[in-house]
N, C-alpha and C. Protein backbone atom coordinates (compact mmCIF):
# COMPACT_ATOMS: atom_id res chain seq x y z
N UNK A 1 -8.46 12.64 -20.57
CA UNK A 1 -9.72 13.32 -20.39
C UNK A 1 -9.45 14.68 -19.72
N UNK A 2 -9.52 15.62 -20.23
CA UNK A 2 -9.90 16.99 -19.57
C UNK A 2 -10.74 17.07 -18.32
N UNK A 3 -9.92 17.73 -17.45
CA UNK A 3 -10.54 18.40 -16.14
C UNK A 3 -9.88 19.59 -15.92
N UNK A 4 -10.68 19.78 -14.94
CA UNK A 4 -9.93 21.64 -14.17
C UNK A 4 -9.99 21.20 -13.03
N UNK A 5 -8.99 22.32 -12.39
CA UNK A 5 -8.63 21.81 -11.17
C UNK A 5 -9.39 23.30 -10.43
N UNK A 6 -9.94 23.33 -9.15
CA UNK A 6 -10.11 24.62 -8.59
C UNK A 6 -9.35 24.92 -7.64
N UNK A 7 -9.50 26.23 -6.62
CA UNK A 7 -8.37 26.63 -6.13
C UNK A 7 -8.16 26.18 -5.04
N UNK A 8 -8.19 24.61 -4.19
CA UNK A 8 -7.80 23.98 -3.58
C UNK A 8 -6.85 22.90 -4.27
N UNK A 9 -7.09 23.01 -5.24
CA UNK A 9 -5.96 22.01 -5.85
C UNK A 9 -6.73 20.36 -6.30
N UNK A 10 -8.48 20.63 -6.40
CA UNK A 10 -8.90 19.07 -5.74
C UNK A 10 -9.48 19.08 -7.94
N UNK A 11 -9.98 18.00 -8.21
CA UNK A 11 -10.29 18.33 -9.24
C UNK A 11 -11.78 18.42 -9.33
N UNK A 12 -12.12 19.32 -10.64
CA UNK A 12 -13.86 19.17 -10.81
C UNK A 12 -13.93 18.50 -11.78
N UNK A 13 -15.17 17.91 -11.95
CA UNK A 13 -15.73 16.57 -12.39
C UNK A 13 -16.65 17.29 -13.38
N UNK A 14 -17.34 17.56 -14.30
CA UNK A 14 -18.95 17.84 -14.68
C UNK A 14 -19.76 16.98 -14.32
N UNK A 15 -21.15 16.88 -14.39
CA UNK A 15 -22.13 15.95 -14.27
C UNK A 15 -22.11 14.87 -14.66
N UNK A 16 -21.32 14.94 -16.18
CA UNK A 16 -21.52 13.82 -16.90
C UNK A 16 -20.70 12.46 -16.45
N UNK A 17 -19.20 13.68 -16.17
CA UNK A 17 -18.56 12.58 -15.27
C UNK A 17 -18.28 12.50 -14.30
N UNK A 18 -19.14 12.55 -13.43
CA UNK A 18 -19.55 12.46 -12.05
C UNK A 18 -20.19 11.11 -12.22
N UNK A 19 -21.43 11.52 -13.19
CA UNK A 19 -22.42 10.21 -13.15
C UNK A 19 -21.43 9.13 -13.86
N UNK A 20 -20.82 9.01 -14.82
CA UNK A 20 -19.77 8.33 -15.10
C UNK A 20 -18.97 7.57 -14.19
N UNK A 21 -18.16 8.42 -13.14
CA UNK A 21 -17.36 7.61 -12.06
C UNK A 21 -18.42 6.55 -11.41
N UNK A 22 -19.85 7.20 -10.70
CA UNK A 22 -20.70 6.38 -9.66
C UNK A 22 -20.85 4.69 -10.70
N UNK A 23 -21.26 5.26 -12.24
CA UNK A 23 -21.66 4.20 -12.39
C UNK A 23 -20.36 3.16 -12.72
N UNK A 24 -19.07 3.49 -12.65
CA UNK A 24 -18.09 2.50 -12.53
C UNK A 24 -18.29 2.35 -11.56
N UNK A 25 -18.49 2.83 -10.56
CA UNK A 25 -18.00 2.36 -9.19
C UNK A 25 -18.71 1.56 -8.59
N UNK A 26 -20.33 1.26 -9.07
CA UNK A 26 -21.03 0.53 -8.70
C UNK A 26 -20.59 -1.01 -9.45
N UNK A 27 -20.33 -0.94 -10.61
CA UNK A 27 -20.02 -1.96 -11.92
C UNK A 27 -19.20 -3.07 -10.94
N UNK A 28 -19.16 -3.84 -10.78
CA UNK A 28 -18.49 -5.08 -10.10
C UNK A 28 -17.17 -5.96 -10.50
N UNK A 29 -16.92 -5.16 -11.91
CA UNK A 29 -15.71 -6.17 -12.50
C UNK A 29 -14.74 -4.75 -13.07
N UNK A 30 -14.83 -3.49 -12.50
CA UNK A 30 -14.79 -2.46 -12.87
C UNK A 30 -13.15 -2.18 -11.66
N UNK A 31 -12.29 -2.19 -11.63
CA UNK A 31 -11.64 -1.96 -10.90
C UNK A 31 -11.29 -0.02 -9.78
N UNK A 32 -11.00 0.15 -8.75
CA UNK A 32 -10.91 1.87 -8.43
C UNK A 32 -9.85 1.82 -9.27
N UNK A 33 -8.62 1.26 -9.68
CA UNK A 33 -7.29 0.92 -10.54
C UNK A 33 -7.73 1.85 -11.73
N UNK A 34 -8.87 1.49 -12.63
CA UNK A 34 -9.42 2.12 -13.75
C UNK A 34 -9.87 3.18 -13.72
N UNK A 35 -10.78 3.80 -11.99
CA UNK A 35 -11.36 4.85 -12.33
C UNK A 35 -10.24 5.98 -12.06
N UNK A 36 -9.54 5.28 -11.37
CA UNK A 36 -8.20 6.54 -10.98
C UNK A 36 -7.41 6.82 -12.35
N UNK A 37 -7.65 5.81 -13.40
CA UNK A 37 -6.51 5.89 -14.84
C UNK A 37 -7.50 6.77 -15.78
N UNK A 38 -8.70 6.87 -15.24
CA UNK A 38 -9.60 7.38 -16.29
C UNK A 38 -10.25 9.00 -15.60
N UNK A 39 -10.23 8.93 -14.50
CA UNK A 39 -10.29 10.44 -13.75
C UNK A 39 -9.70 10.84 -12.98
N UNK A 40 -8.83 10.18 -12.38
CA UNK A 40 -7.43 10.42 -11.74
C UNK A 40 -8.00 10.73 -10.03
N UNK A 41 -8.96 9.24 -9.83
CA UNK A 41 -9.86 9.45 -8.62
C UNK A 41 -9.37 8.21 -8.13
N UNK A 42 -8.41 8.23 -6.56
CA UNK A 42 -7.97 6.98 -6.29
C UNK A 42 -9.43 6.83 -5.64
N UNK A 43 -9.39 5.38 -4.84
CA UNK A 43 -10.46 4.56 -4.41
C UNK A 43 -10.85 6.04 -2.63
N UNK A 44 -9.68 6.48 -2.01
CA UNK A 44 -10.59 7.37 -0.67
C UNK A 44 -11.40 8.65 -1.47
N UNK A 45 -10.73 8.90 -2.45
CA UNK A 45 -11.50 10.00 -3.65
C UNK A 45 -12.89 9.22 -3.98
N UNK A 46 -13.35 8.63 -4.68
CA UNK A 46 -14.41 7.83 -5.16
C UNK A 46 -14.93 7.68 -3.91
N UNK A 47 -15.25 6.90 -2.87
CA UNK A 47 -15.53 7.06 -1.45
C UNK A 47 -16.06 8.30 -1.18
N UNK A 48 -15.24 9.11 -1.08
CA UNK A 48 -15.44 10.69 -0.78
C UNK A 48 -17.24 10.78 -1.77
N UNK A 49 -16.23 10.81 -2.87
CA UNK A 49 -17.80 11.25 -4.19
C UNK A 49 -19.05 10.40 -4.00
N UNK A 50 -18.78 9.10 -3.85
CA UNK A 50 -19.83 8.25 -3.39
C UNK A 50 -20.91 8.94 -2.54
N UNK A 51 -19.79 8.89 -1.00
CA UNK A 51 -20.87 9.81 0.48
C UNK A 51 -21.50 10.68 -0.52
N UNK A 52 -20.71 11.88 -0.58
CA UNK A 52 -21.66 13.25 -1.38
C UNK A 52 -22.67 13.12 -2.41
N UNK A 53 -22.79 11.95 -3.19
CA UNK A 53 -23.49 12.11 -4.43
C UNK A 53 -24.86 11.09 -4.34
N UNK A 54 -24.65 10.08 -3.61
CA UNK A 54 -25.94 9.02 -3.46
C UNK A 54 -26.44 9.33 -1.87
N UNK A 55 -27.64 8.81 -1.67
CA UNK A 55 -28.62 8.65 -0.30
C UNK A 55 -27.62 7.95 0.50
N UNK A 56 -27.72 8.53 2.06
CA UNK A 56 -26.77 7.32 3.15
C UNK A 56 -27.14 5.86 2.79
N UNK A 57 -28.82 5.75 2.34
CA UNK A 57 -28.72 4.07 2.54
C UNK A 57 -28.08 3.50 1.53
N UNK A 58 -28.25 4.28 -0.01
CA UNK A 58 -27.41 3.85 -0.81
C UNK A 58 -26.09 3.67 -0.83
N UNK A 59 -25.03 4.88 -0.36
CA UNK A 59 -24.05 4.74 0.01
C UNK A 59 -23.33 3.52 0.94
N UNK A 60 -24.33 3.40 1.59
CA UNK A 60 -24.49 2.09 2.64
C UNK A 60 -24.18 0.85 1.74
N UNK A 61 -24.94 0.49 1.16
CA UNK A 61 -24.96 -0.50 0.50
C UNK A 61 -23.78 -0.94 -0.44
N UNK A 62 -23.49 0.32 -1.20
CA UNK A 62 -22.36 0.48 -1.97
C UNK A 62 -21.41 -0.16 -0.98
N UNK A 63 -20.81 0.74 0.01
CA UNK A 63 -19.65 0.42 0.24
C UNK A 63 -19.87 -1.28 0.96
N UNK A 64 -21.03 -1.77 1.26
CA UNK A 64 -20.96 -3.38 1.92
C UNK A 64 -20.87 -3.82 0.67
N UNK A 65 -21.20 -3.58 -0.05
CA UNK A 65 -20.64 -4.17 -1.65
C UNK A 65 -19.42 -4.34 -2.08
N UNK A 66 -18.46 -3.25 -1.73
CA UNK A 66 -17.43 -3.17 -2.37
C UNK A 66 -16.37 -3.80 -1.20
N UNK A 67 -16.67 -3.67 -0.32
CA UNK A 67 -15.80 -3.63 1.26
C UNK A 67 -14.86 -5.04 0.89
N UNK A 68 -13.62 -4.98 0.52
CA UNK A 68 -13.04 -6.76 0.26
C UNK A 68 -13.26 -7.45 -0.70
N UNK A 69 -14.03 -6.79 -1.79
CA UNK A 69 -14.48 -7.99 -3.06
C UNK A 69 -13.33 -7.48 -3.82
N UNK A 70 -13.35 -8.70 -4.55
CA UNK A 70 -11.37 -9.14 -5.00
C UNK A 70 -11.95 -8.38 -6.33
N UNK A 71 -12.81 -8.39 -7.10
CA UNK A 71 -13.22 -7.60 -8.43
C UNK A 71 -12.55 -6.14 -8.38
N UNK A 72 -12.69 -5.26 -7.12
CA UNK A 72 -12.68 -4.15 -7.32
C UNK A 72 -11.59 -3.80 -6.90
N UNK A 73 -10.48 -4.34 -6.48
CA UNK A 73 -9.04 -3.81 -6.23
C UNK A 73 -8.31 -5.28 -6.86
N UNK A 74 -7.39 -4.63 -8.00
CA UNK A 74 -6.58 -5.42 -8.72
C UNK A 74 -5.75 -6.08 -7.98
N UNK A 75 -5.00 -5.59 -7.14
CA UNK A 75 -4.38 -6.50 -6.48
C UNK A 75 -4.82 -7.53 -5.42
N UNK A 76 -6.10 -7.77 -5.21
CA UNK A 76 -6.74 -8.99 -4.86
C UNK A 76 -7.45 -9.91 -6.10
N UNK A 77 -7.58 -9.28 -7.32
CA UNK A 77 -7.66 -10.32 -8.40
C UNK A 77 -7.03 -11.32 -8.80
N UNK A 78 -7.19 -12.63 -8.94
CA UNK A 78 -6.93 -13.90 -9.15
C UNK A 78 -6.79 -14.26 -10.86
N UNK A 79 -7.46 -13.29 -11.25
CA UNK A 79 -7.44 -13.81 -13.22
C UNK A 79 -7.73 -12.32 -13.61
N UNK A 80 -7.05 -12.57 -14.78
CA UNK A 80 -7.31 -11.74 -15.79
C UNK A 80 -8.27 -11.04 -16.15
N UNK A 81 -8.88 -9.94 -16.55
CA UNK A 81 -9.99 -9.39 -17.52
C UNK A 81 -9.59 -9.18 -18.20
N UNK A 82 -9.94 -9.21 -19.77
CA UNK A 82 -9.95 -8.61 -20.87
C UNK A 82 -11.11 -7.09 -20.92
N UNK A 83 -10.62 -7.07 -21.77
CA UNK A 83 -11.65 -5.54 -22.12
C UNK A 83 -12.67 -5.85 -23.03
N UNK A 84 -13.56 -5.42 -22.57
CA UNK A 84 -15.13 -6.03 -23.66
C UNK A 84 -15.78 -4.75 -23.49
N UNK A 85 -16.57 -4.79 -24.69
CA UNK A 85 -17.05 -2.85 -25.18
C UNK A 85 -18.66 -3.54 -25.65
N UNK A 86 -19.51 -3.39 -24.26
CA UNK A 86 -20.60 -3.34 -25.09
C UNK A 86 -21.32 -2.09 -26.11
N UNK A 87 -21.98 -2.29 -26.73
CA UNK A 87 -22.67 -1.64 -27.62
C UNK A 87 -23.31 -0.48 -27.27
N UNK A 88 -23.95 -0.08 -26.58
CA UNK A 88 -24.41 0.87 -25.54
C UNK A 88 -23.79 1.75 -24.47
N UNK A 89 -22.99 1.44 -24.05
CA UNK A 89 -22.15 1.51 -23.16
C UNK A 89 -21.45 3.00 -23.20
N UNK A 90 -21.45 3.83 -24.11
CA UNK A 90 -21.00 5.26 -24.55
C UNK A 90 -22.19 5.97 -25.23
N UNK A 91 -23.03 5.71 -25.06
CA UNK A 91 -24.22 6.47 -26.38
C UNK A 91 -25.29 6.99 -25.35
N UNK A 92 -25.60 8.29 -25.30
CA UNK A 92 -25.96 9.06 -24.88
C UNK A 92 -27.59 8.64 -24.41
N UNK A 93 -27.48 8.19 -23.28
CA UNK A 93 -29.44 8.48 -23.18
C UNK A 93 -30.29 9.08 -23.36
């Protein structure tokens, strides 16, 4: 996936995938493993974007969500996922 980098060296995102990362990051079976292979955003990056982009309470919530659940860091996963492509899932709202 194409990005630019600006002159700190950090990368820019567009909107689209901005809103893209949040909504992996909210997704529960969605690993940070994936969003870092797919925007090159480890899990304190995503964090970072999280604070900046949603309400504190939301942010709040997010991270008591994510804080230790074995779904979202691979190396606390116990089984496998396969890859499943719903239908919707890429098509433009």
């Amino acid at each position: 996936m194409a990005q630019s980098v600006n002159e700190a060296g950090a990368r820019v995102l567009s909107e689209e995938q901005v809103s893209r990362v949040i909504e992996m990051a909210w997704e529960d079976r969605t690993p940070f493993g994936a969003i870092e292979h797919s925007y090159g955003l480890a899990e304190p990056d995503v964090i970072k974007l999280m604070r900046q982009e949603l309400k504190p309470s939301s942010f709040k919530l997010w991270r008591e969500r994510v804080t230790n659940r074995a779904t979202k860091h691979q190396a606390k996963r116990e089984f496998e996922v396969g890859r499943a492509y719903c239908k919707t899932q890429y098509k433009p709202r």
